[in-house]
C-alpha atoms as a PDB file:
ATOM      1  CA  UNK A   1     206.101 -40.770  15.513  1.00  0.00           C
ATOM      2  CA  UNK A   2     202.970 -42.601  16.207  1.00  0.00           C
ATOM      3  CA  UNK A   3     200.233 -42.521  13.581  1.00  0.00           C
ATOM      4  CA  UNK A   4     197.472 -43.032  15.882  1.00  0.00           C
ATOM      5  CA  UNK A   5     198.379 -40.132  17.446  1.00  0.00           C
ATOM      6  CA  UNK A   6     197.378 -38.015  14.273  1.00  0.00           C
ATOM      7  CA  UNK A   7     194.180 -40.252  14.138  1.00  0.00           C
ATOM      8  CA  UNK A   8     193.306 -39.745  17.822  1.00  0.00           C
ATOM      9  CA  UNK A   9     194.001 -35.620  16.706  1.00  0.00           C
ATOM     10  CA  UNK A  10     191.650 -35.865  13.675  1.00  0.00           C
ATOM     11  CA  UNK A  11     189.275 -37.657  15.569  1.00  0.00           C
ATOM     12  CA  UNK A  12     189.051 -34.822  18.158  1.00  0.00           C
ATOM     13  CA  UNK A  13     188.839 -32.104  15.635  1.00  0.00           C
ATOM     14  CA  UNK A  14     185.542 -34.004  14.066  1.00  0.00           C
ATOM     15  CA  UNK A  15     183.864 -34.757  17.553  1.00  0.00           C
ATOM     16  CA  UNK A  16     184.895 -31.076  18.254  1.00  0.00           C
ATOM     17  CA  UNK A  17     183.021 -29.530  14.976  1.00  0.00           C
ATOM     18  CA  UNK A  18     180.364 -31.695  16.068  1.00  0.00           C
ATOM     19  CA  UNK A  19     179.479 -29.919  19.256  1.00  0.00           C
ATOM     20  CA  UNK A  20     180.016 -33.057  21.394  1.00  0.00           C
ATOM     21  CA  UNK A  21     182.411 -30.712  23.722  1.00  0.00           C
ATOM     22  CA  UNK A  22     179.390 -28.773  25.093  1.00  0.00           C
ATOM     23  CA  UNK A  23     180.793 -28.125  28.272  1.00  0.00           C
ATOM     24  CA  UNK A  24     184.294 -26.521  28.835  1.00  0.00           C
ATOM     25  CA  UNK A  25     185.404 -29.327  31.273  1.00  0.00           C
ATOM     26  CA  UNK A  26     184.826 -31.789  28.917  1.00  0.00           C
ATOM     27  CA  UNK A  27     186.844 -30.209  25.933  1.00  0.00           C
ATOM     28  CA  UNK A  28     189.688 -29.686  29.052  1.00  0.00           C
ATOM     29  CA  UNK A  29     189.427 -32.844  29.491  1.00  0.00           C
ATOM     30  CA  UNK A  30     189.691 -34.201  25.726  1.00  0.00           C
ATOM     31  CA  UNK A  31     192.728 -31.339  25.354  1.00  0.00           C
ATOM     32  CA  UNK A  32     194.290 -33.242  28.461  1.00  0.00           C
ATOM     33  CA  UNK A  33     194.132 -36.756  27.013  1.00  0.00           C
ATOM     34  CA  UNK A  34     195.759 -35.520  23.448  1.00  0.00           C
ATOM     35  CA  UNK A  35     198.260 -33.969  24.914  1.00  0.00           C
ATOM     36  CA  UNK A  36     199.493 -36.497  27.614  1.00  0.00           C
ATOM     37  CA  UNK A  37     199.382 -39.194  24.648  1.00  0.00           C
ATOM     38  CA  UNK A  38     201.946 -36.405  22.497  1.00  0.00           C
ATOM     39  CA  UNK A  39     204.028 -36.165  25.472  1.00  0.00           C
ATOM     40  CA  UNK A  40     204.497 -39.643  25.858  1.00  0.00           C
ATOM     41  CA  UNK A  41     205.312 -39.929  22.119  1.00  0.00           C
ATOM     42  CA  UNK A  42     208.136 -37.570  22.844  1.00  0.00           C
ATOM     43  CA  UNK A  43     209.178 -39.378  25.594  1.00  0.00           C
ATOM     44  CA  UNK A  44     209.985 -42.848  23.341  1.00  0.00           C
ATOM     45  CA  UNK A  45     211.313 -40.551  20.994  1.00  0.00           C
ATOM     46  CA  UNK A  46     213.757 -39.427  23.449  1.00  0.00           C
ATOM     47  CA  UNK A  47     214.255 -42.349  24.975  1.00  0.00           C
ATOM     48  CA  UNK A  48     215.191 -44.395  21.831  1.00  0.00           C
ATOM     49  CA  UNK A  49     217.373 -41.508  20.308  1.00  0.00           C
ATOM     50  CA  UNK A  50     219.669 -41.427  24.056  1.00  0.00           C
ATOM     51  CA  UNK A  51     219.945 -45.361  23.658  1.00  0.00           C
ATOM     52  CA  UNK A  52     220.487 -45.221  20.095  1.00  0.00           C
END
């Protein structure tokens, strides 16, 4: 698994304790981002453990 992932997580979590998020479109939008960067760590997981 990608460690920048966790970073990019932590990151979030900070800016999100901040109060940067003010509006709920842009914590959607943050939410959105994290989670299309997991699922693409999942995908090479896959990928690599079918070719493996």
């Amino acid at each position: 698994m990608n460690h920048s992932l966790f970073v990019r997580i932590e990151f979030f979590y900070c800016q999100l304790q901040e109060g940067v998020y003010d509006h709920p479109f842009d914590l959607a939008v943050a939410l959105e981002a994290l989670a299309n960067r997991a699922w693409d760590d999942v995908d090479y997981l896959c990928n690599n453990i079918v070719e493996d």
